[in-house]
PDB file of N, CA and C in Angstrom:
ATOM      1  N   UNK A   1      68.659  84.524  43.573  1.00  0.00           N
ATOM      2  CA  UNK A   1      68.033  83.292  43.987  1.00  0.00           C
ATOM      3  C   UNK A   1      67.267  83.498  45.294  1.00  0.00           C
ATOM      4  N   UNK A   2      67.896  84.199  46.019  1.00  0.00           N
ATOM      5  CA  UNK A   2      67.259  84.404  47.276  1.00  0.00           C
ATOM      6  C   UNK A   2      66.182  85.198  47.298  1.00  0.00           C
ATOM      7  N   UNK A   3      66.125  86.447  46.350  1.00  0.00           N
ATOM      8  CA  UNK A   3      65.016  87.093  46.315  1.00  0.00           C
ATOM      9  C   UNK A   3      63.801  86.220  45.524  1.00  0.00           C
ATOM     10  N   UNK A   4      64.014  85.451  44.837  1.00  0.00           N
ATOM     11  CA  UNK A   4      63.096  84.510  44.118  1.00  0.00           C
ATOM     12  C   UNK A   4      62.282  83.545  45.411  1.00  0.00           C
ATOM     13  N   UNK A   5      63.252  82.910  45.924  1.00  0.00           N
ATOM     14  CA  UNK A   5      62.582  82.370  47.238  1.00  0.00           C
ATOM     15  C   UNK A   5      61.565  82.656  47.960  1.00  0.00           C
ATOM     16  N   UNK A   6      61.977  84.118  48.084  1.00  0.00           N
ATOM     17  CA  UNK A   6      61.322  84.972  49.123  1.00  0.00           C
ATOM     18  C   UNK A   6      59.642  85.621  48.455  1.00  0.00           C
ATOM     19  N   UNK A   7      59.899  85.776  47.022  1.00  0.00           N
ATOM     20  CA  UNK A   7      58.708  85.771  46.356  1.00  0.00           C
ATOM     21  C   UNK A   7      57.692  85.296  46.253  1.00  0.00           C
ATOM     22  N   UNK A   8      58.483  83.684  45.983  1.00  0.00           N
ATOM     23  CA  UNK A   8      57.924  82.247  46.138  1.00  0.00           C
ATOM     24  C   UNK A   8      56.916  82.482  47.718  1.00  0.00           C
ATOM     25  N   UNK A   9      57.705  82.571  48.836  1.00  0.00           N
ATOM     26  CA  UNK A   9      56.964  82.164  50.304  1.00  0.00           C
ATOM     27  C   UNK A   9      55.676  83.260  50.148  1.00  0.00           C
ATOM     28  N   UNK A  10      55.981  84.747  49.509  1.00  0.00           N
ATOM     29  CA  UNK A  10      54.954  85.681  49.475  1.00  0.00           C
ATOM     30  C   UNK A  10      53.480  85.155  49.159  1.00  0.00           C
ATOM     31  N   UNK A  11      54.016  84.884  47.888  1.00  0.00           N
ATOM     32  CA  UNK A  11      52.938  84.622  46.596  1.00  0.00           C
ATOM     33  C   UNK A  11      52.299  83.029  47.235  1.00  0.00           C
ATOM     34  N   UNK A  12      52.849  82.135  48.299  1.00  0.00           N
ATOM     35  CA  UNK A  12      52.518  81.131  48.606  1.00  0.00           C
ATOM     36  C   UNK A  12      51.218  81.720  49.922  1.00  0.00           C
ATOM     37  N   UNK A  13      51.614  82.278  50.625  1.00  0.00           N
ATOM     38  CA  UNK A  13      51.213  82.798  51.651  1.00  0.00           C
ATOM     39  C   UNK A  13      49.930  83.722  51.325  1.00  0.00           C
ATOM     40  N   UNK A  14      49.912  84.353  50.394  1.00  0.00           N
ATOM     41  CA  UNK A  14      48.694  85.226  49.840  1.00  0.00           C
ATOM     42  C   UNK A  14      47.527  85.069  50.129  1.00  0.00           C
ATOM     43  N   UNK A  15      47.437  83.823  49.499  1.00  0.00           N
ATOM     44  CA  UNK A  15      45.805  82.679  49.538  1.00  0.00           C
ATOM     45  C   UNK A  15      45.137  82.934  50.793  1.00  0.00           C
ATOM     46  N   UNK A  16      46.202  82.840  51.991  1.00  0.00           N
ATOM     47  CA  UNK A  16      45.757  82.575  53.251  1.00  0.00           C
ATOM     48  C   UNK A  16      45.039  83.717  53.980  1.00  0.00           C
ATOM     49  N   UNK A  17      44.974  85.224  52.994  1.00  0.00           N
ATOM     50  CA  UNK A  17      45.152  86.165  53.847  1.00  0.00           C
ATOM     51  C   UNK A  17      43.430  86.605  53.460  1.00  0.00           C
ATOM     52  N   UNK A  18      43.109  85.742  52.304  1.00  0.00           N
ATOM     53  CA  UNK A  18      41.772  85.714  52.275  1.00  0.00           C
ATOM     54  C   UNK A  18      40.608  84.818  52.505  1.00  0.00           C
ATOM     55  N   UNK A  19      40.996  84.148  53.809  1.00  0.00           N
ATOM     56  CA  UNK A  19      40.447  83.366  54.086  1.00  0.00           C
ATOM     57  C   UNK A  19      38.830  83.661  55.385  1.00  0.00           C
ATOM     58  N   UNK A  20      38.229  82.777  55.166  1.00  0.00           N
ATOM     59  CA  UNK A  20      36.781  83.767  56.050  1.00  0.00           C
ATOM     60  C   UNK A  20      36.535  82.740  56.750  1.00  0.00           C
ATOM     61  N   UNK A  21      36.909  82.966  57.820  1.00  0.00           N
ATOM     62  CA  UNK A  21      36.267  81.986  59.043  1.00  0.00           C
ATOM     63  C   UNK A  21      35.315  81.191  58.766  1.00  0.00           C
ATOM     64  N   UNK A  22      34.821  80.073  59.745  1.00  0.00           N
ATOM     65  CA  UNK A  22      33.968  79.066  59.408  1.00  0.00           C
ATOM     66  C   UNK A  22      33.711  78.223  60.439  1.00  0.00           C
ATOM     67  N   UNK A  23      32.304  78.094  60.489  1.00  0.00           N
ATOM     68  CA  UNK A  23      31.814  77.232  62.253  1.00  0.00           C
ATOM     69  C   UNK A  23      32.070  75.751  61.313  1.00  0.00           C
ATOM     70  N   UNK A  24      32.890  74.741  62.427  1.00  0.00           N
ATOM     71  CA  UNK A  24      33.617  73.584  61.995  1.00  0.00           C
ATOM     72  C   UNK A  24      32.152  72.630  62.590  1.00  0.00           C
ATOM     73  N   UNK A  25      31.752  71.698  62.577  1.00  0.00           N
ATOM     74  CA  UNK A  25      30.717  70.651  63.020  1.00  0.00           C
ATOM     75  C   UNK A  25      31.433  69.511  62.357  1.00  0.00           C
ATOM     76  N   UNK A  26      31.800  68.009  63.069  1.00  0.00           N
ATOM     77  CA  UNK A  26      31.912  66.854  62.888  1.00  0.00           C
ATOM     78  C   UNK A  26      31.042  66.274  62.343  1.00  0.00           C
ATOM     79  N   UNK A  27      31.320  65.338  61.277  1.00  0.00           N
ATOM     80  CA  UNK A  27      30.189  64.831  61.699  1.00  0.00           C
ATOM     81  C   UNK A  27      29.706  63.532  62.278  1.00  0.00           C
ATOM     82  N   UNK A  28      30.271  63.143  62.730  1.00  0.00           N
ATOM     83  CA  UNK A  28      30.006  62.738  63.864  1.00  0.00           C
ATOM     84  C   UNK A  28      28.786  63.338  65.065  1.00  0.00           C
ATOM     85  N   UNK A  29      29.119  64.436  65.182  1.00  0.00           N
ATOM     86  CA  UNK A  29      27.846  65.299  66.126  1.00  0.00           C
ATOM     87  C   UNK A  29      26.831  64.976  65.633  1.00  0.00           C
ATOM     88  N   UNK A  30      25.841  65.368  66.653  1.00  0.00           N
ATOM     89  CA  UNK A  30      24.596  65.300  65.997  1.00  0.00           C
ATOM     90  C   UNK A  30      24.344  66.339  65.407  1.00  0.00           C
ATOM     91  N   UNK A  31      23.757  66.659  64.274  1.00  0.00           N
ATOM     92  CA  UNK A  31      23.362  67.958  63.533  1.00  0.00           C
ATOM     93  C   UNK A  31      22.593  68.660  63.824  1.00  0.00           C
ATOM     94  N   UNK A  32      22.511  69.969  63.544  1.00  0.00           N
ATOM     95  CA  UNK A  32      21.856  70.974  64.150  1.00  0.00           C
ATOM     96  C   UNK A  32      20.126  71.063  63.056  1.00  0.00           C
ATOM     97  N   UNK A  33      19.078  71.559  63.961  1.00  0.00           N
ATOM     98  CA  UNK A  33      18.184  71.772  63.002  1.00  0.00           C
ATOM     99  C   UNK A  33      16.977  70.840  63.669  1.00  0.00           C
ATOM    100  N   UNK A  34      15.868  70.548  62.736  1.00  0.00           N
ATOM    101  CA  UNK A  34      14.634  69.707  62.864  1.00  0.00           C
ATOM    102  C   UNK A  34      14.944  68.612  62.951  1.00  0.00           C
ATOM    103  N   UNK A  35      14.528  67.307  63.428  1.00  0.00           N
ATOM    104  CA  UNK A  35      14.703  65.721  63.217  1.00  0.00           C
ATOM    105  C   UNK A  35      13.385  65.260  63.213  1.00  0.00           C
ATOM    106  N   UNK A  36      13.400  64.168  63.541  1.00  0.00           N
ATOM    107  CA  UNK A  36      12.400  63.169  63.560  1.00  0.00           C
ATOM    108  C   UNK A  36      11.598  63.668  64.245  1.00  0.00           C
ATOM    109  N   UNK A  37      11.978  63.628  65.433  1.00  0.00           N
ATOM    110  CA  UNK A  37      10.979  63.905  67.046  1.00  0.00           C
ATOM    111  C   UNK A  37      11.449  65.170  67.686  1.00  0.00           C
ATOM    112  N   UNK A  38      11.979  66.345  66.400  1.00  0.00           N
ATOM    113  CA  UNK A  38      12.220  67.338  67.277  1.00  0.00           C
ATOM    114  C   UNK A  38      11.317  68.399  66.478  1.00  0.00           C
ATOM    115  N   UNK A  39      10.953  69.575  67.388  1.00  0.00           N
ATOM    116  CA  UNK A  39       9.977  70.223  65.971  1.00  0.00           C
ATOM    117  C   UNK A  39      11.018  71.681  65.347  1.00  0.00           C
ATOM    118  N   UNK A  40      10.305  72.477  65.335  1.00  0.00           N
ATOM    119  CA  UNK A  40      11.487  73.536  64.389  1.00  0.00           C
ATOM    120  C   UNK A  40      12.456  74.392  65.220  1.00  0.00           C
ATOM    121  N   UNK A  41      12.521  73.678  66.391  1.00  0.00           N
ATOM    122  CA  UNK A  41      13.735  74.641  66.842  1.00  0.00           C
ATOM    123  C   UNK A  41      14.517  73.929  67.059  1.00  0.00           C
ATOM    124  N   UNK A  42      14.347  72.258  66.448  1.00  0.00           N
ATOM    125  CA  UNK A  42      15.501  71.225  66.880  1.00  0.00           C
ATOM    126  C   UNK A  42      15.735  70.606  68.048  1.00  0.00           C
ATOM    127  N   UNK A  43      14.773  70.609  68.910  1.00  0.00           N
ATOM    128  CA  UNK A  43      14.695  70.033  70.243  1.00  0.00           C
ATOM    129  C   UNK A  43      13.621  69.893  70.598  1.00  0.00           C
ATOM    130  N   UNK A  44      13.611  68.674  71.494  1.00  0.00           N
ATOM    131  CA  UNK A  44      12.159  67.964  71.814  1.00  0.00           C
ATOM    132  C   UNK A  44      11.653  68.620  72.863  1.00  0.00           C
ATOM    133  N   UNK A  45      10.596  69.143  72.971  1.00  0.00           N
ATOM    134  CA  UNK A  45      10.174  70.241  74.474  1.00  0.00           C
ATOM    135  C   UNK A  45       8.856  69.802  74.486  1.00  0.00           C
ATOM    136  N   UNK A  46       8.676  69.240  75.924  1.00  0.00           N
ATOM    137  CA  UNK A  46       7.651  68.585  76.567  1.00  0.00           C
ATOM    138  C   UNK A  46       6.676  69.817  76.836  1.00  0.00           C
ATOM    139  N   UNK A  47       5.376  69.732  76.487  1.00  0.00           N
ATOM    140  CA  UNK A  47       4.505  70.766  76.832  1.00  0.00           C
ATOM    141  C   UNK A  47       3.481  70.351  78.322  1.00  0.00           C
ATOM    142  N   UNK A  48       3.501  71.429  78.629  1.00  0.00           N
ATOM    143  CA  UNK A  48       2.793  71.378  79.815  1.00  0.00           C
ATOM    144  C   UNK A  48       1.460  72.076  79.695  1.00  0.00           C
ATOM    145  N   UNK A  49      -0.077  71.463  80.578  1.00  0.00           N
ATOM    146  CA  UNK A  49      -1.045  72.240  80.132  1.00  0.00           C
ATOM    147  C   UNK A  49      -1.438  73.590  80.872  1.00  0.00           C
ATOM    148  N   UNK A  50       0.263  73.741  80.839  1.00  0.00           N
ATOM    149  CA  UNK A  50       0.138  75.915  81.248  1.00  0.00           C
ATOM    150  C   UNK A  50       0.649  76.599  80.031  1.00  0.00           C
ATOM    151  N   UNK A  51       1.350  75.812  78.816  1.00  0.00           N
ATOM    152  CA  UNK A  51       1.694  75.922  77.767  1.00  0.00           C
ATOM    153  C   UNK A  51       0.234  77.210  77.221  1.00  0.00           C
ATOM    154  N   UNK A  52       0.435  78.029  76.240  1.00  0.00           N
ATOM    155  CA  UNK A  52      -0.371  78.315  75.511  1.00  0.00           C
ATOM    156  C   UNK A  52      -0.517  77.351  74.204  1.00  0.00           C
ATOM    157  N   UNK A  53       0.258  76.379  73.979  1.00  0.00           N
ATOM    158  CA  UNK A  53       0.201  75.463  72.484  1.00  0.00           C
ATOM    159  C   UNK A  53      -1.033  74.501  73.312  1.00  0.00           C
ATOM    160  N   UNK A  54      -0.696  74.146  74.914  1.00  0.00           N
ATOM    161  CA  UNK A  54      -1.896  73.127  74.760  1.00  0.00           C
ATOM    162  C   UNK A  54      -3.457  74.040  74.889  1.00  0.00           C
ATOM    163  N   UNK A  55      -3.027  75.339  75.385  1.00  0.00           N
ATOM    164  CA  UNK A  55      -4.634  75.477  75.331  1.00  0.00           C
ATOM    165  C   UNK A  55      -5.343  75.955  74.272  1.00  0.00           C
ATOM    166  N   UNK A  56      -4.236  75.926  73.368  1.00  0.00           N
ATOM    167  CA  UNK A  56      -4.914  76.432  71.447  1.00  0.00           C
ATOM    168  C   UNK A  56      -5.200  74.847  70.814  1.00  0.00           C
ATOM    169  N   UNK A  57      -4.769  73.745  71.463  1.00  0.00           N
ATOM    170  CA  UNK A  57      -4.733  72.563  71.131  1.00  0.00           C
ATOM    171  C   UNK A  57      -6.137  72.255  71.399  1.00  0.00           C
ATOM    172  N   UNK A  58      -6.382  72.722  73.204  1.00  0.00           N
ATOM    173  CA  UNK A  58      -8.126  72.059  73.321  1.00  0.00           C
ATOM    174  C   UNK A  58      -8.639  72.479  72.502  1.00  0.00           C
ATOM    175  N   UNK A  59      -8.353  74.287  72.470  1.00  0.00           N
ATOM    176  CA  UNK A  59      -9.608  75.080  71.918  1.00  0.00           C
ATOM    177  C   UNK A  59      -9.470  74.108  70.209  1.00  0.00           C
ATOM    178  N   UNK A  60      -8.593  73.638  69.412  1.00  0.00           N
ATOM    179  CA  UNK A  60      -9.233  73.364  68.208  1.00  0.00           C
ATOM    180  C   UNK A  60      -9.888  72.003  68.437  1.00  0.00           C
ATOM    181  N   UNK A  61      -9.385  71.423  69.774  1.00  0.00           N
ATOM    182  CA  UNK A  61     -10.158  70.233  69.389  1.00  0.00           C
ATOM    183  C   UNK A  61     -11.671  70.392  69.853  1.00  0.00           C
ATOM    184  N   UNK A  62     -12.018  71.490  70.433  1.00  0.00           N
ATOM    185  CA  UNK A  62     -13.612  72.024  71.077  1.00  0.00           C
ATOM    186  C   UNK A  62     -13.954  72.531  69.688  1.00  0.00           C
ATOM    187  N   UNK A  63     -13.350  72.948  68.833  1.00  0.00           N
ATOM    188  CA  UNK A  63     -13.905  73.467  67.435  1.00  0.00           C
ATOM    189  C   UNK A  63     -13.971  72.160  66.364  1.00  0.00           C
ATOM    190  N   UNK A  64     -13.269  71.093  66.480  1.00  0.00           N
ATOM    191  CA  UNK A  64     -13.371  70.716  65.168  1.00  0.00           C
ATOM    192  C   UNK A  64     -14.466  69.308  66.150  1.00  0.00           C
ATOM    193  N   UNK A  65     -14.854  69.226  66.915  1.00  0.00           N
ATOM    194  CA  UNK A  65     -15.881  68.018  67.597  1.00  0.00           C
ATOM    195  C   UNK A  65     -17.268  68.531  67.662  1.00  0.00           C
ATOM    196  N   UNK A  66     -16.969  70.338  67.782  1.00  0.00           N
ATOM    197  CA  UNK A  66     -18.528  70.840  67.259  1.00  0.00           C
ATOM    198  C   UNK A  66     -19.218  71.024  65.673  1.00  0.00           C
ATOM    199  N   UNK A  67     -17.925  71.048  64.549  1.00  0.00           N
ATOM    200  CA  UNK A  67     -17.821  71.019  63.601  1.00  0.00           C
ATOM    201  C   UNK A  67     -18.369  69.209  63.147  1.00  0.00           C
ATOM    202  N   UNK A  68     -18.079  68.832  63.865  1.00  0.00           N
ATOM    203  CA  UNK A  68     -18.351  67.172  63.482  1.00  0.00           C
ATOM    204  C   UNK A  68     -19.661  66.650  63.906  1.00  0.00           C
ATOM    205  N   UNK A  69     -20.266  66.914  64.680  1.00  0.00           N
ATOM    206  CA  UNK A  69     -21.718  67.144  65.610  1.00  0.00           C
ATOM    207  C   UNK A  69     -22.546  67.808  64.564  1.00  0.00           C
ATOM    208  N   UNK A  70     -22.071  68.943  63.752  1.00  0.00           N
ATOM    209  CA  UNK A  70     -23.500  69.248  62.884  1.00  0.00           C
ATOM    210  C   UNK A  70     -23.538  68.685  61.783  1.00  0.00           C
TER     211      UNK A  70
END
């Protein structure tokens, strides 16, 4: 009987030994990723015009106002 027991706790215990970690998130939290007002790195980042995004921004808007002119 006792060795049956003891089988029992083995064979119960097994499952556990293949188990693979795992990043836990609530949800509750806010979720990770893109939103509404965030762009693809998931956070809202104010650009400044020392940014290189704003000065590829003039340059298309100097291209598409000469594009519209002819």
């Amino acid at each position: 009987m006792r060795r049956a027991a003891i089988l029992v706790l083995l064979a119960a215990a097994l499952p556990g030994c293949g188990a693979v970690p795992f990043d836990y998130h609530s949800q509750n939290d806010i979720p990770r990723g893109p939103g509404m007002f965030s762009g693809a790195d998931g956070a809202f980042v104010f650009r400044t015009k020392d940014s290189d995004e704003w000065r590829e921004f003039q340059e298309w808007k100097r291209r598409k106002a000469a594009e519209e002119r002819r």
